[in-house]
Protein backbone atom coordinates (compact mmCIF):
# COMPACT_ATOMS: atom_id res chain seq x y z
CA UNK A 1 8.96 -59.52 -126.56
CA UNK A 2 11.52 -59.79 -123.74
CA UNK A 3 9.73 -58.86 -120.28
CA UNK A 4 10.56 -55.27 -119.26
CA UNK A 5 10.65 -54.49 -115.60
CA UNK A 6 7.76 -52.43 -114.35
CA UNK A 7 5.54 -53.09 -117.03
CA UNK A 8 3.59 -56.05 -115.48
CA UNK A 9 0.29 -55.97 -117.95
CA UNK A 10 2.61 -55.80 -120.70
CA UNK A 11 4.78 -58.35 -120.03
CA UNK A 12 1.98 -61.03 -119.59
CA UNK A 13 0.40 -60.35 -122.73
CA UNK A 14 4.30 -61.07 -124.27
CA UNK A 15 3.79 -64.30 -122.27
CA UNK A 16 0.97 -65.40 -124.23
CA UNK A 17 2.42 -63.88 -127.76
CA UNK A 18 5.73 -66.10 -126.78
CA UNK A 19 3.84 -69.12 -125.95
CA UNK A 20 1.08 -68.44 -128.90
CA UNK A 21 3.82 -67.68 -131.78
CA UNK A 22 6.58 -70.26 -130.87
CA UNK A 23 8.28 -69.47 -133.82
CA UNK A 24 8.46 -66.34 -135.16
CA UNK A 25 9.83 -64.00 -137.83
CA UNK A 26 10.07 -60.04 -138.69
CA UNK A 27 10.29 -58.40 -142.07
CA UNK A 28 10.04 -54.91 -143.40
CA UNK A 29 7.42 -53.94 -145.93
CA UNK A 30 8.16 -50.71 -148.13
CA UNK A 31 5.46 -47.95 -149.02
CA UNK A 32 2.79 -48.90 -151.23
CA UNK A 33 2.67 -45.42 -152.53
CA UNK A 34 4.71 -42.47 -152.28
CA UNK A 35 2.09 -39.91 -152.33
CA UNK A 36 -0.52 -39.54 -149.60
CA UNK A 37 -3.43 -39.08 -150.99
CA UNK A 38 -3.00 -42.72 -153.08
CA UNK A 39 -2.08 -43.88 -149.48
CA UNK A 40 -5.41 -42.77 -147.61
CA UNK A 41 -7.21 -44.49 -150.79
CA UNK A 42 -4.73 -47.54 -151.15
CA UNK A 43 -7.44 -50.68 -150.61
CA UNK A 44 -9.35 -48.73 -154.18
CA UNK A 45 -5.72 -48.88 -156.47
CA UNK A 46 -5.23 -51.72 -158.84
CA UNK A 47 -2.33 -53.73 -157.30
CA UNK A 48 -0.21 -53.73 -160.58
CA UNK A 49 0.07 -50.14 -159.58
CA UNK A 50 1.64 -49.97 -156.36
CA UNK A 51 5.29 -49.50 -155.56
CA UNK A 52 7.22 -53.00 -157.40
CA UNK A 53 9.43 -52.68 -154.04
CA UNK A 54 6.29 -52.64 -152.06
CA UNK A 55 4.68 -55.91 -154.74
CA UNK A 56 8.41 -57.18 -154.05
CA UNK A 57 8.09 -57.18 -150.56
CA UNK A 58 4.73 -58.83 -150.30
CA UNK A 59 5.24 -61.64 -152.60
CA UNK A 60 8.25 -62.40 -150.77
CA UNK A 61 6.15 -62.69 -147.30
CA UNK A 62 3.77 -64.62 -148.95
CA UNK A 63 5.91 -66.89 -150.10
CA UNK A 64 7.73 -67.38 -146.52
CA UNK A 65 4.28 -67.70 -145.00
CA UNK A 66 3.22 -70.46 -147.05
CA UNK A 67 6.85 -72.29 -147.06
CA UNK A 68 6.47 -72.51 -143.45
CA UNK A 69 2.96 -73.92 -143.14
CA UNK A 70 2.33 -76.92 -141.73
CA UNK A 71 -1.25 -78.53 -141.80
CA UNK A 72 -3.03 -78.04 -138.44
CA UNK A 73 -3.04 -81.72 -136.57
CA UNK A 74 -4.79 -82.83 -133.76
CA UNK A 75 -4.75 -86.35 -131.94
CA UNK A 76 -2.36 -87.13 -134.95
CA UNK A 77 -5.05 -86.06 -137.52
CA UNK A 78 -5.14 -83.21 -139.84
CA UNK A 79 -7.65 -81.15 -139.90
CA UNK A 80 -9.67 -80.44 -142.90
CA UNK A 81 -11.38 -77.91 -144.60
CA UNK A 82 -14.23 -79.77 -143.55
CA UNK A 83 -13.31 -81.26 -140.06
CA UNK A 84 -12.70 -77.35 -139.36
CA UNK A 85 -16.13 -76.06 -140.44
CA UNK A 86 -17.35 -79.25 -138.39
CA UNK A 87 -15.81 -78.01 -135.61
CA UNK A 88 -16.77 -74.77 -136.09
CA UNK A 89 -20.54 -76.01 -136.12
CA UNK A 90 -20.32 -78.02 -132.85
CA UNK A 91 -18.86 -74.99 -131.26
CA UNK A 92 -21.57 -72.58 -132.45
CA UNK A 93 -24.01 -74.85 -131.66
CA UNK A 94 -22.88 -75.73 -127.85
CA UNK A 95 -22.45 -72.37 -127.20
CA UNK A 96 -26.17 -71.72 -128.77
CA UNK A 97 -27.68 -73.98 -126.46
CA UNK A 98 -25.75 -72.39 -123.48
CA UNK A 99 -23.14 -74.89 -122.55
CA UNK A 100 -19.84 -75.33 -123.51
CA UNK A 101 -18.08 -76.72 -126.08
CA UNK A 102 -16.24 -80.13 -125.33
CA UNK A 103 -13.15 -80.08 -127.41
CA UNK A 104 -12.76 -83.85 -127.39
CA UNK A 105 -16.14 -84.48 -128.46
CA UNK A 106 -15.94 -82.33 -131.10
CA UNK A 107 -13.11 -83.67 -132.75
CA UNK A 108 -14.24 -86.72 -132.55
CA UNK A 109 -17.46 -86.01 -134.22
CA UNK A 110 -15.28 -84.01 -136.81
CA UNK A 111 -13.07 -87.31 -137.66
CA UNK A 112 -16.01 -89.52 -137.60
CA UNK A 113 -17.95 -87.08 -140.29
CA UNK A 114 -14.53 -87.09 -142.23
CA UNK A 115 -14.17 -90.89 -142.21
CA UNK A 116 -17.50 -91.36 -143.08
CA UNK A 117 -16.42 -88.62 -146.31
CA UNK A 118 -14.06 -90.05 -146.91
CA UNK A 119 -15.03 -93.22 -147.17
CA UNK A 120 -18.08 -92.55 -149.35
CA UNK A 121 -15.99 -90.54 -151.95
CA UNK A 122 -13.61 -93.24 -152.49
CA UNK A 123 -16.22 -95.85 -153.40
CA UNK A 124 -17.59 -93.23 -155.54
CA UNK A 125 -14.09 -93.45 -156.95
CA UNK A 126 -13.87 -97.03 -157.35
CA UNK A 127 -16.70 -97.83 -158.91
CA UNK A 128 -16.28 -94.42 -161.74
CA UNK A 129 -12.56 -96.05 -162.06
CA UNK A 130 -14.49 -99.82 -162.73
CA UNK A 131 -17.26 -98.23 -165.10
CA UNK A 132 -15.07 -96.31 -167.39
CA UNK A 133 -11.82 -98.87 -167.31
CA UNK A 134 -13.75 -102.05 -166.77
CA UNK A 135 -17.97 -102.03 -167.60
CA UNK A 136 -17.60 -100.73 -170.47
CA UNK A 137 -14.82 -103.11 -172.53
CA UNK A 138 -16.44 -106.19 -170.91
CA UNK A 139 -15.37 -109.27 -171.50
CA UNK A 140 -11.90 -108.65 -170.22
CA UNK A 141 -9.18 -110.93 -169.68
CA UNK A 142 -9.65 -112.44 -165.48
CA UNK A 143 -5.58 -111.01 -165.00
CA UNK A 144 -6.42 -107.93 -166.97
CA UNK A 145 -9.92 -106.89 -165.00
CA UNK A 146 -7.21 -107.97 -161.87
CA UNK A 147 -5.00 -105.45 -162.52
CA UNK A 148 -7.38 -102.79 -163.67
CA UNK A 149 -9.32 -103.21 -159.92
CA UNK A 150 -6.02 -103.11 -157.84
CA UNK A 151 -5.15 -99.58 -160.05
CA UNK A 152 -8.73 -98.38 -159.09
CA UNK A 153 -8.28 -99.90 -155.19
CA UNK A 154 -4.87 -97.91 -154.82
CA UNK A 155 -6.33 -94.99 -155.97
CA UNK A 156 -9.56 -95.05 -153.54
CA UNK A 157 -6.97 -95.69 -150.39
CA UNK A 158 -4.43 -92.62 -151.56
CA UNK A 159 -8.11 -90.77 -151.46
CA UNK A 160 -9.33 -92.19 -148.02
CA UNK A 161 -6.26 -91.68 -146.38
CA UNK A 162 -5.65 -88.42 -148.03
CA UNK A 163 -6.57 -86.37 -144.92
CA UNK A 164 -4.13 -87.36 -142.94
CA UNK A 165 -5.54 -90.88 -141.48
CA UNK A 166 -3.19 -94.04 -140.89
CA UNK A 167 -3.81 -97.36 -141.24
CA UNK A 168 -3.21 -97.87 -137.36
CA UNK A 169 -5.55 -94.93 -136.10
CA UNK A 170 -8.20 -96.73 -133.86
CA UNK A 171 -10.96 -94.70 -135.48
CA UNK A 172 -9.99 -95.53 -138.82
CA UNK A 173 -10.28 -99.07 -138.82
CA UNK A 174 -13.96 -99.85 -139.05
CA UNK A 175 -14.15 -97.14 -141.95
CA UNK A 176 -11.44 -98.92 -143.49
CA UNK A 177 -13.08 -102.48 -143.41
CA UNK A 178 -16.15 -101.04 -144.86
CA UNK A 179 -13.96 -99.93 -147.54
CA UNK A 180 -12.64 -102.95 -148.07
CA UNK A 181 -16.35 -104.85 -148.28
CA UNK A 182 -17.94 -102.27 -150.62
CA UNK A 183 -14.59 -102.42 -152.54
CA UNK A 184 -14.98 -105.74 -152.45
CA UNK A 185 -18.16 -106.29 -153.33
CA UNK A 186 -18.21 -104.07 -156.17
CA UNK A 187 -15.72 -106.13 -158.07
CA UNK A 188 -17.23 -109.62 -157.50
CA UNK A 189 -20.29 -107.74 -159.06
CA UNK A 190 -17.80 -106.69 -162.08
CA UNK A 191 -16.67 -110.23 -162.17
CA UNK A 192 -19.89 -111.71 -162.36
CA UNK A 193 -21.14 -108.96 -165.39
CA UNK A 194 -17.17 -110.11 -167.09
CA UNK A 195 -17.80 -113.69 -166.76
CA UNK A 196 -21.32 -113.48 -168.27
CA UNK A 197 -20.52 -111.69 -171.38
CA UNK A 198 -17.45 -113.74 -171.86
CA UNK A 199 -19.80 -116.99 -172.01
CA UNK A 200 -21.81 -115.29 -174.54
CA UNK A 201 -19.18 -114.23 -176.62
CA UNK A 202 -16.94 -117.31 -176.58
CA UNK A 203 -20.51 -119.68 -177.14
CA UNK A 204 -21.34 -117.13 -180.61
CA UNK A 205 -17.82 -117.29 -181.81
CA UNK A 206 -17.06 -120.75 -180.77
CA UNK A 207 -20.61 -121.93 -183.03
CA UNK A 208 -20.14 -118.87 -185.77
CA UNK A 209 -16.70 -120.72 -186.58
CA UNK A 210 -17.86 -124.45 -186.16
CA UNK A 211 -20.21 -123.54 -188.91
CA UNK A 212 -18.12 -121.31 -191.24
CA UNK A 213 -15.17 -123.64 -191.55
CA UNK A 214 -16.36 -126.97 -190.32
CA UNK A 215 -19.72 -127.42 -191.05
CA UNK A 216 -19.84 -126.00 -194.22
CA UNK A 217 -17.42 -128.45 -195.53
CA UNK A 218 -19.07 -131.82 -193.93
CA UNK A 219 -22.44 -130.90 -195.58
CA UNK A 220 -20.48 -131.65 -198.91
CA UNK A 221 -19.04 -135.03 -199.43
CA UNK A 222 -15.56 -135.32 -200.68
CA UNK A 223 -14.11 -132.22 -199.38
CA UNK A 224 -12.43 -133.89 -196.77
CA UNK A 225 -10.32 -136.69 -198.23
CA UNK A 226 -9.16 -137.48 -194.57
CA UNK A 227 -9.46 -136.93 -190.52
CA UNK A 228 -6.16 -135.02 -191.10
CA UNK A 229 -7.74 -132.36 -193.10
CA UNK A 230 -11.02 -131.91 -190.68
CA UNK A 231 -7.89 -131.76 -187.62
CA UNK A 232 -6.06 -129.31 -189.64
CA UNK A 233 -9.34 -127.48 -190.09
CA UNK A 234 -9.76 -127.45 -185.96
CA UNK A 235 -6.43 -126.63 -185.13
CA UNK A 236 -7.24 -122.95 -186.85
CA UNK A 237 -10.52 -122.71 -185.33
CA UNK A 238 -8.84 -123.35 -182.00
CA UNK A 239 -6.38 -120.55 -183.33
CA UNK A 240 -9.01 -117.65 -184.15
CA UNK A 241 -11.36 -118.78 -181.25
CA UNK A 242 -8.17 -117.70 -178.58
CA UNK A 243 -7.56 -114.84 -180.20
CA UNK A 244 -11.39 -113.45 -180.53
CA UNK A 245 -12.36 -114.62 -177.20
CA UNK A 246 -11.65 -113.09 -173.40
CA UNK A 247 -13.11 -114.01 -170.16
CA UNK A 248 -13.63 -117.00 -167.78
CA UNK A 249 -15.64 -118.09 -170.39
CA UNK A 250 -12.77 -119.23 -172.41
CA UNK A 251 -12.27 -122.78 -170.89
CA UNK A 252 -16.18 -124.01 -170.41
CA UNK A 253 -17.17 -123.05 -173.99
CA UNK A 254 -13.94 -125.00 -174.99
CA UNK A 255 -15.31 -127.69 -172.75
CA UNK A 256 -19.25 -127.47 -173.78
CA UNK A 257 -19.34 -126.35 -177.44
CA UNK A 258 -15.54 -126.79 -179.17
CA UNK A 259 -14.04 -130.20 -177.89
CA UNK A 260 -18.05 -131.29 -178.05
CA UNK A 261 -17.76 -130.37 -182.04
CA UNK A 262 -15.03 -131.85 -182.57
CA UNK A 263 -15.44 -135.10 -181.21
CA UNK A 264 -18.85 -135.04 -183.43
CA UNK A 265 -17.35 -133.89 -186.27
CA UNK A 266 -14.63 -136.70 -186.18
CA UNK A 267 -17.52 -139.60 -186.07
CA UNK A 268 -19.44 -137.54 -188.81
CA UNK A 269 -16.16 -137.87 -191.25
CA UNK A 270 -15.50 -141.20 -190.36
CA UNK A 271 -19.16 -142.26 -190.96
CA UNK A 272 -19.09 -140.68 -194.21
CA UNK A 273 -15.92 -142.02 -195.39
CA UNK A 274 -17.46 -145.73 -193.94
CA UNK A 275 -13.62 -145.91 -191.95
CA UNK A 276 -15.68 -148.55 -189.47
CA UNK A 277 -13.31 -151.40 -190.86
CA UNK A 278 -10.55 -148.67 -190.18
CA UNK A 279 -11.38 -148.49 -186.86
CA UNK A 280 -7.95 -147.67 -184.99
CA UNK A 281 -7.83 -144.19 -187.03
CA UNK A 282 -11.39 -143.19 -185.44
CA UNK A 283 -10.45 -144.27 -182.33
CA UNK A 284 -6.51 -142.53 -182.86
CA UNK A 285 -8.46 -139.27 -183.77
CA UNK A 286 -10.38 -139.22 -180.60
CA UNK A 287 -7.71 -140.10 -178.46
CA UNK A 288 -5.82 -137.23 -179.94
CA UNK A 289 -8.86 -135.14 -178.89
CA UNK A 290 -8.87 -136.22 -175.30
CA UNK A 291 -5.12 -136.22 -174.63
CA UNK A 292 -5.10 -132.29 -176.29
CA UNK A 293 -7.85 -131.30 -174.09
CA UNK A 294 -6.03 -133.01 -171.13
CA UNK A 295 -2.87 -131.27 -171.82
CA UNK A 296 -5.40 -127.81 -172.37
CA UNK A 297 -7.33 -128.02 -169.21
CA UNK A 298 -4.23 -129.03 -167.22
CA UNK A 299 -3.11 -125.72 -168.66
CA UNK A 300 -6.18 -123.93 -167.33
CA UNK A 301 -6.63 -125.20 -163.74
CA UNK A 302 -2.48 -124.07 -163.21
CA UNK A 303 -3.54 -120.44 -164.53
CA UNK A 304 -6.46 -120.53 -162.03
CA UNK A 305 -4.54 -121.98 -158.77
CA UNK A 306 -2.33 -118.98 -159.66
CA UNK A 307 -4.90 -116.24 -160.18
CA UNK A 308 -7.09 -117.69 -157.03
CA UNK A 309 -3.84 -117.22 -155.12
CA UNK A 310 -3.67 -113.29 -156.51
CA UNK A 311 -7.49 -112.46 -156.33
CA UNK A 312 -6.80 -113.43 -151.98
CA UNK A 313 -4.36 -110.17 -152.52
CA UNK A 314 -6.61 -108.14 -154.28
């Protein structure tokens, strides 16, 4: 491709192949076939029975094409399948209608329609990631559901910014905040479906064992011999209602139906043992009660200080 002297056309168009093909390369190719005949006929022959040398030769370009690909870019981007065949149509279409295509326009049409792909497909990809990992094992633990949407988040921001965007691209920005709200959204709408099935299951557990090891036994007379026993009783309910239970939930039903119970329970006893003249051991009981749901809720509002503070990550 070196100019030659006297050979002005020539030389120009190895101008524009030097300037085209920056960087280039040469290899030799053997013979498919030895024969002519298979050679005038070569497109119709299976390939597994041309020359190996020849299969040699061609795998071994193929391979140095593709190891020294780099993805088309333009204005930092990189172009698409897609943002290509958008291009593509712009062009067609300008020249259609007689004018010319504007490059800049074009592209800038292509990234928008990309964004706007992009951004679509990983919502789509959220919210399949929330159905399968989150919808359908409601009620979840609040930290659990936490970590399963910042897995799903992550994986609908590799997506978006698969093509080639970055986070400090002008055009990307607005596409990204609408991520961000739809993502966004979608989970407080997952939160709200978690915190409404944990209420429900908490309040039938919570009453299913109130009446299976509480009740059952203050409808006889003389099965509890003392407040101990009836506390000893609670302090296993408490026990299996932790471990069947999930969910925001949790803490209210603990509130509303368990320390409720209990306190009711405690007065039922002592009316049926007639412990009025023993009043400090009614009043000891209940004061237990309070200080253990003091100590429980102080418990509670710690955990959510610290999971507020995570969910303004998330």
């Amino acid at each position: 491709l070196e100019p030659a002297s006297g050979q002005e056309k020539q030389n120009k168009l190895r101008e524009v192949i030097r300037g085209l093909f920056s960087e280039r390369d040469c290899m030799t190719i053997a013979r498919p076939c030895t024969e002519e005949e298979d050679l005038r006929r070569v497109n119709e022959l299976p390939y597994e029975s041309l020359r190996p040398q020849f299969r040699s030769d061609v795998e071994n370009f193929t391979r140095r094409v593709y190891k020294s690909l780099r993805p088309k870019r333009l204005d930092r981007a990189t172009v698409t399948g897609p943002m290509l065949v958008h291009l593509a149509q712009e062009y067609c279409k300008a020249i259609n209608d007689g004018g010319m295509p504007a490059i800049k326009s074009a592209w800038t049409y292509a990234i928008q329609a990309q964004l706007r792909s992009s951004c679509r497909e990983a919502v789509q990809l959220y919210r399949a990631r929330m159905n399968d990992k989150a919808m359908h094992n409601l009620p979840m633990d609040e930290d659990e559901l936490r970590a399963v949407h910042k897995a799903a988040k992550a994986e609908a921001l590799d997506l978006f910014f698969g093509p080639g965007f970055r986070e400090d691209d002008n055009e990307c920005r607005d596409y990204r905040a609408e991520l961000n709200r739809r993502i966004r959204q979608l989970y407080d709408h997952v939160k709200g479906e978690n915190s409404g099935h944990s209420h429900v299951q908490c309040e039938e557990i919570a009453e299913a064992l109130y009446r299976k090891h509480i009740e059952v036994k203050l409808n006889v007379r003389g099965t509890y011999e003392g407040v101990e026993q009836l506390m000893a009783d609670w302090d296993e309910v408490r026990r299996i209602y932790h471990e069947r239970t999930s969910g925001p939930g949790q803490a209210e039903v603990m509130s509303s139906v368990i320390l409720k119970r209990m306190t009711e329970s405690v007065n039922r006893l002592c009316d049926q043992k007639k412990l009025d003249e023993k009043a400090h051991e009614r009043s000891c009981t209940l004061g237990a009660i309070y200080d253990g749901a003091v100590a429980y809720f102080s418990g509670v509002a710690a955990k959510a200080k610290l999971s507020a503070a995570e969910e303004e990550d998330c």
